[in-house]
C-alpha atoms as a PDB file:
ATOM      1  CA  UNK A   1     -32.529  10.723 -62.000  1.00  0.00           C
ATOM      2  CA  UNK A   2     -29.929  13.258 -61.647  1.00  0.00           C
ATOM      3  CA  UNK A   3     -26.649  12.315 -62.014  1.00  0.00           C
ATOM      4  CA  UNK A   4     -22.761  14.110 -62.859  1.00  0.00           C
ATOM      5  CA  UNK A   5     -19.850  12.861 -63.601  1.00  0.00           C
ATOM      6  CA  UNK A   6     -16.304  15.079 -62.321  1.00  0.00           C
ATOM      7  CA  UNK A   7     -14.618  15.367 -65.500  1.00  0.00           C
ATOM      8  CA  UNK A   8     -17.082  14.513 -68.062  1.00  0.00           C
ATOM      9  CA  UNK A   9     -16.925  16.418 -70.710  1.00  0.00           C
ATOM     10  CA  UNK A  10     -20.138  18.083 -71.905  1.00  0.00           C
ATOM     11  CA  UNK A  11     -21.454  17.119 -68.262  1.00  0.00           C
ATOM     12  CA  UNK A  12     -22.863  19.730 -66.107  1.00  0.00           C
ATOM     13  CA  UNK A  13     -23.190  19.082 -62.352  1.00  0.00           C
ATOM     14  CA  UNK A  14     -27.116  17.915 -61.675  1.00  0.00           C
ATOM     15  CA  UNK A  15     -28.008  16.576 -65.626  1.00  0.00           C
ATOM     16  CA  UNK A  16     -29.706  13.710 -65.882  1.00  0.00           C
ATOM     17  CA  UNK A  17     -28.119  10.806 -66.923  1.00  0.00           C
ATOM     18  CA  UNK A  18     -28.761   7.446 -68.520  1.00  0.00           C
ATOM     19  CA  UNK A  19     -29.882   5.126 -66.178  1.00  0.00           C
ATOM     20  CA  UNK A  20     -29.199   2.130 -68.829  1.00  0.00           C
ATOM     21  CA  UNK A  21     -25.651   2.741 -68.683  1.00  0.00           C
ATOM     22  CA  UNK A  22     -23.890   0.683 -66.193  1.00  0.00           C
ATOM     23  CA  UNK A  23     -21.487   3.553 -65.234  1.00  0.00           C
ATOM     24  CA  UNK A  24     -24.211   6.503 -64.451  1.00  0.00           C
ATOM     25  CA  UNK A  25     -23.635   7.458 -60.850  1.00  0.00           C
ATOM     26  CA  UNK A  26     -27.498   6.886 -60.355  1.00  0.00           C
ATOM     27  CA  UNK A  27     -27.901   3.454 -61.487  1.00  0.00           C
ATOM     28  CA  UNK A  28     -24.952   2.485 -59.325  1.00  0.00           C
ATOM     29  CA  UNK A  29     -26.571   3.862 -56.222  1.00  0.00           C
ATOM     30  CA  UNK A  30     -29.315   1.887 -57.267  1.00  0.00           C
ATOM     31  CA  UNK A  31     -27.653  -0.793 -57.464  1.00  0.00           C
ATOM     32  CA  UNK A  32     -26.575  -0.652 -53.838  1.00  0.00           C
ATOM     33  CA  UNK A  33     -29.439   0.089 -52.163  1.00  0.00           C
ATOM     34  CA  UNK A  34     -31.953  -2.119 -54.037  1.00  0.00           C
ATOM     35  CA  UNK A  35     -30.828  -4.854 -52.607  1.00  0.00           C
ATOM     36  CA  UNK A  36     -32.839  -7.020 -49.915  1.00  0.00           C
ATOM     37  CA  UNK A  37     -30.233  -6.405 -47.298  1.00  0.00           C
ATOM     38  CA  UNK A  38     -30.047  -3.107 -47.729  1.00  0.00           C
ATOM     39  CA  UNK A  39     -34.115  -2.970 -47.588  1.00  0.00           C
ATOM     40  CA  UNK A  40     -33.900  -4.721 -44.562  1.00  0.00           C
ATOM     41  CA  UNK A  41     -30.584  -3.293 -42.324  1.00  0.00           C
ATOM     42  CA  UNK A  42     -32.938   0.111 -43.360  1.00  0.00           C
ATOM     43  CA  UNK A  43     -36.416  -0.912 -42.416  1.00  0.00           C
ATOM     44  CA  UNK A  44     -34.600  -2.492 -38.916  1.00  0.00           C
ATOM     45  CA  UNK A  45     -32.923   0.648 -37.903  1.00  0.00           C
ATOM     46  CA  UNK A  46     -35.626   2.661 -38.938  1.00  0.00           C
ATOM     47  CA  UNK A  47     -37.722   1.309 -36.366  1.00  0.00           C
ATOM     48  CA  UNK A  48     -35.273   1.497 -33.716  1.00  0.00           C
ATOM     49  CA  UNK A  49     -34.287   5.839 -35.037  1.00  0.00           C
ATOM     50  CA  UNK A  50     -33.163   7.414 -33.485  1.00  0.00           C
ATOM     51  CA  UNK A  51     -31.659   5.037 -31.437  1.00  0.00           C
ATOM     52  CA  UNK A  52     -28.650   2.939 -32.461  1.00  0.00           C
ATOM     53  CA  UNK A  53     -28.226  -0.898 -32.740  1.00  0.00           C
ATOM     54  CA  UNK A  54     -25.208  -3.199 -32.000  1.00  0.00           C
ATOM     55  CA  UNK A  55     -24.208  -5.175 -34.890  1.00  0.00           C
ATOM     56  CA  UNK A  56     -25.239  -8.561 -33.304  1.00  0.00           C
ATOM     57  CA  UNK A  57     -28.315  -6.934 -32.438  1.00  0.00           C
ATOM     58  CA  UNK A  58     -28.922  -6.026 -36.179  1.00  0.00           C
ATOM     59  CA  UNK A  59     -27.971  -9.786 -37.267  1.00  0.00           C
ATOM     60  CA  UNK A  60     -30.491 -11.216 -34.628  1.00  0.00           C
ATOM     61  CA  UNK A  61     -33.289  -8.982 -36.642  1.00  0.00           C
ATOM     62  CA  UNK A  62     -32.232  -9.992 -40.162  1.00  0.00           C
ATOM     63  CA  UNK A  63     -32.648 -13.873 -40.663  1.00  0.00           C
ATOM     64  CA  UNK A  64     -31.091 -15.219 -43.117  1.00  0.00           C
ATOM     65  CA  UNK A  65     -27.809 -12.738 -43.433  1.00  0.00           C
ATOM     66  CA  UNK A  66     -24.182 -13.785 -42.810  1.00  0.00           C
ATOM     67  CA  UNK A  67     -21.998 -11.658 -40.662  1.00  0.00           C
ATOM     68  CA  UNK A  68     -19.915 -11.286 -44.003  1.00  0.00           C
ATOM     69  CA  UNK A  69     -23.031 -10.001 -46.108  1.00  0.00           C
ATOM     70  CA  UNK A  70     -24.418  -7.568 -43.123  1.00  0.00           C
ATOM     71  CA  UNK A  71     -21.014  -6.330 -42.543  1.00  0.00           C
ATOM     72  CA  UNK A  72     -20.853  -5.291 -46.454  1.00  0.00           C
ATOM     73  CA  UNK A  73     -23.664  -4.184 -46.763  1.00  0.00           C
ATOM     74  CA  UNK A  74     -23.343  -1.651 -43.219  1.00  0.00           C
ATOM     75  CA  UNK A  75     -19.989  -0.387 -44.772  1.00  0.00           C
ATOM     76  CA  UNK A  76     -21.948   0.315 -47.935  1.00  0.00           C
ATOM     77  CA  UNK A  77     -24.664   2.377 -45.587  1.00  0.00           C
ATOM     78  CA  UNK A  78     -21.876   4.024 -44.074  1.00  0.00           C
ATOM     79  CA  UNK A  79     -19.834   5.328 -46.995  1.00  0.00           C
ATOM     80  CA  UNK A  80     -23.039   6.213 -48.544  1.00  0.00           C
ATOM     81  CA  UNK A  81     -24.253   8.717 -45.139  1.00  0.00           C
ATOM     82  CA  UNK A  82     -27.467   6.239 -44.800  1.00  0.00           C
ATOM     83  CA  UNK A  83     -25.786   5.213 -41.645  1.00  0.00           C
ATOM     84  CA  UNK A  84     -23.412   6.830 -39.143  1.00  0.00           C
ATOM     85  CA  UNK A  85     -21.467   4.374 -37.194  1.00  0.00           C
ATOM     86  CA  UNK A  86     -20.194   4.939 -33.845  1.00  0.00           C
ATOM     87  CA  UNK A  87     -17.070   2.829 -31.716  1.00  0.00           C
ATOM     88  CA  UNK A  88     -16.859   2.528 -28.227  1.00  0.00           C
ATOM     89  CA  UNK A  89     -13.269   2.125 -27.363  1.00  0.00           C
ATOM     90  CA  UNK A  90     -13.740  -1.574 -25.295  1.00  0.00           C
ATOM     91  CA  UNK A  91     -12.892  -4.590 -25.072  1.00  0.00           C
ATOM     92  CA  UNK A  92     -13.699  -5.808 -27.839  1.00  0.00           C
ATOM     93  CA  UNK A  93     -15.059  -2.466 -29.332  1.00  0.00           C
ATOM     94  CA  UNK A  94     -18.671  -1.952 -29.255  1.00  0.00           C
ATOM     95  CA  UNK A  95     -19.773  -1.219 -32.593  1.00  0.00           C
ATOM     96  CA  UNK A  96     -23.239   0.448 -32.798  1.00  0.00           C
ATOM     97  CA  UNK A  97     -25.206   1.981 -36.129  1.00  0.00           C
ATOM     98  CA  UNK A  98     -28.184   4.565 -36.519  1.00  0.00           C
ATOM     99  CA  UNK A  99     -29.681   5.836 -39.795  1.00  0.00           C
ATOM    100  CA  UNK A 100     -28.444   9.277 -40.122  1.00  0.00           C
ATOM    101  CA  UNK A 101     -31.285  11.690 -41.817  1.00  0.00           C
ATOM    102  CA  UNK A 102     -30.766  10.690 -45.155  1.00  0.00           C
ATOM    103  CA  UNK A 103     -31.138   7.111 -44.467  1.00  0.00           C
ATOM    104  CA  UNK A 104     -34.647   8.197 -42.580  1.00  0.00           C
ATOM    105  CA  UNK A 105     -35.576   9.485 -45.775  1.00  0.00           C
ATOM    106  CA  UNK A 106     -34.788   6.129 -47.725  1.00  0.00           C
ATOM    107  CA  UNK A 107     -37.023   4.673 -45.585  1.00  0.00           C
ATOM    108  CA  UNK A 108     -40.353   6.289 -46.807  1.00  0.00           C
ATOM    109  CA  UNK A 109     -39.762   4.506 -50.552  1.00  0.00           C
ATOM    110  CA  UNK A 110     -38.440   1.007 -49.714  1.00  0.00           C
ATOM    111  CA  UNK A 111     -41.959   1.192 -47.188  1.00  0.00           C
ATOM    112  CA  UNK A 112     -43.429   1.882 -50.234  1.00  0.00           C
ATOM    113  CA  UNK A 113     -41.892  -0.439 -52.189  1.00  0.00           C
ATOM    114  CA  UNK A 114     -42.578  -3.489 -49.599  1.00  0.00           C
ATOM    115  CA  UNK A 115     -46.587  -2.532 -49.254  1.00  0.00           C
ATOM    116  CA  UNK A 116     -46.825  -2.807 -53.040  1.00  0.00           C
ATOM    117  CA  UNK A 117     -45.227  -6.035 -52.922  1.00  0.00           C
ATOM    118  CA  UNK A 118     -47.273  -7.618 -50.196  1.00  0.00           C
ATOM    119  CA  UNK A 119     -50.668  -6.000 -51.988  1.00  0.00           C
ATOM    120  CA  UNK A 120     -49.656  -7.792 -55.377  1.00  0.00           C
ATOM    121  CA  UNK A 121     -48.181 -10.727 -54.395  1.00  0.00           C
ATOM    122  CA  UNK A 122     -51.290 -12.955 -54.253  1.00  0.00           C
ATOM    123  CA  UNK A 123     -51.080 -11.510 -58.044  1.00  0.00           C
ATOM    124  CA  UNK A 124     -47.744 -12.292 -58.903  1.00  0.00           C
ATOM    125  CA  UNK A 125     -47.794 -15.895 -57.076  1.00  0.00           C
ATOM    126  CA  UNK A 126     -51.427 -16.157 -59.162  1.00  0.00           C
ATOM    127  CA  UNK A 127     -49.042 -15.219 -62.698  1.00  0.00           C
ATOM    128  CA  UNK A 128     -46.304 -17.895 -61.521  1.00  0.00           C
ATOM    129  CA  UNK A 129     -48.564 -20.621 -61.481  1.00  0.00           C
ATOM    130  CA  UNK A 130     -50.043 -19.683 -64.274  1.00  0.00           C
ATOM    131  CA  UNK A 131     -46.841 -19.560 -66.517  1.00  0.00           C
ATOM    132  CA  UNK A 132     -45.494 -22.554 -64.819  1.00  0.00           C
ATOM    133  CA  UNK A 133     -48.467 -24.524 -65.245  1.00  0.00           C
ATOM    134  CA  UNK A 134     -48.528 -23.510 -69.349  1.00  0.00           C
ATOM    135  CA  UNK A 135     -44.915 -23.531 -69.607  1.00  0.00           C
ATOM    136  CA  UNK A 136     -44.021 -25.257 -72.634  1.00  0.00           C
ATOM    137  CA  UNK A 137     -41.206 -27.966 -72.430  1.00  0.00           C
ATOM    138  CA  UNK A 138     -37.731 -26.748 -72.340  1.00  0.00           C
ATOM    139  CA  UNK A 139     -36.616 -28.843 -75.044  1.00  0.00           C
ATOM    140  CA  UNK A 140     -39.205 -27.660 -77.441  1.00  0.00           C
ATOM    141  CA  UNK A 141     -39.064 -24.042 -76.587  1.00  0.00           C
ATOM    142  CA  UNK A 142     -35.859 -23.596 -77.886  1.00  0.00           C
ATOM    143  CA  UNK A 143     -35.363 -21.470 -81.158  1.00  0.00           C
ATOM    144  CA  UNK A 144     -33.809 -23.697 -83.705  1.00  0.00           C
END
């Protein structure tokens, strides 16, 4: 991961930094964009590119996210340059949202990312039951 601090001394632009440590520039963008809603307000306007979507529009495709959450998580697009967001001057303001290039290039991984899941999750629900079924009892698992 390539990462670079302004100001850091010993730092040039474009080293790699420590992903373990909670203030490299990498792991933060991580961070942000490894979240579900971000995986989702991504996968949704990806299939609309390059076309934009109205904020209630996105909400309607999401199920399960608050106006609040959706609204964060946009902003977070935005400042990032996943997603360029465009006002109509109305009444109220029409507020629509495309992926901009880079955020067409996010897509790709998190695509990735959800076919692994849905290939391995009969394997990961199979290792749930598993450990819940042999989970010891909480009272006796504890280190005394």
């Amino acid at each position: 991961m390539t990462t670079s601090r302004r100001g850091e001394p010993g730092r040039r632009p474009g080293a790699r930094g420590d992903l373990l440590d909670p203030r490299c520039p990498t792991r933060q963008l991580l961070d942000r964009i490894g979240t579900k809603w971000t995986s989702m307000a991504v996968k949704v306007l990806a299939e609309e590119a390059p076309d934009e979507l109205r904020f209630a529009e996105l909400r309607r495709r999401i199920p399960g996210i608050s106006q609040k959450m959706l609204s964060v998580t946009l902003r977070s697009l935005v400042r990032d340059g996943l997603v360029a967001r465009r006002v109509e001057p109305t009444v109220p303001p029409a507020v629509h949202y495309r992926l901009t290039g880079l955020g067409l290039s996010l897509e790709e991984p998190l695509s990735a990312l959800r076919v692994w899941a849905e290939t391995h999750m009969p394997e990961i629900d199979r290792n749930n039951r598993l450990t819940d079924e042999s989970a010891p009892d909480e009272a006796t698992d504890r280190v005394r």
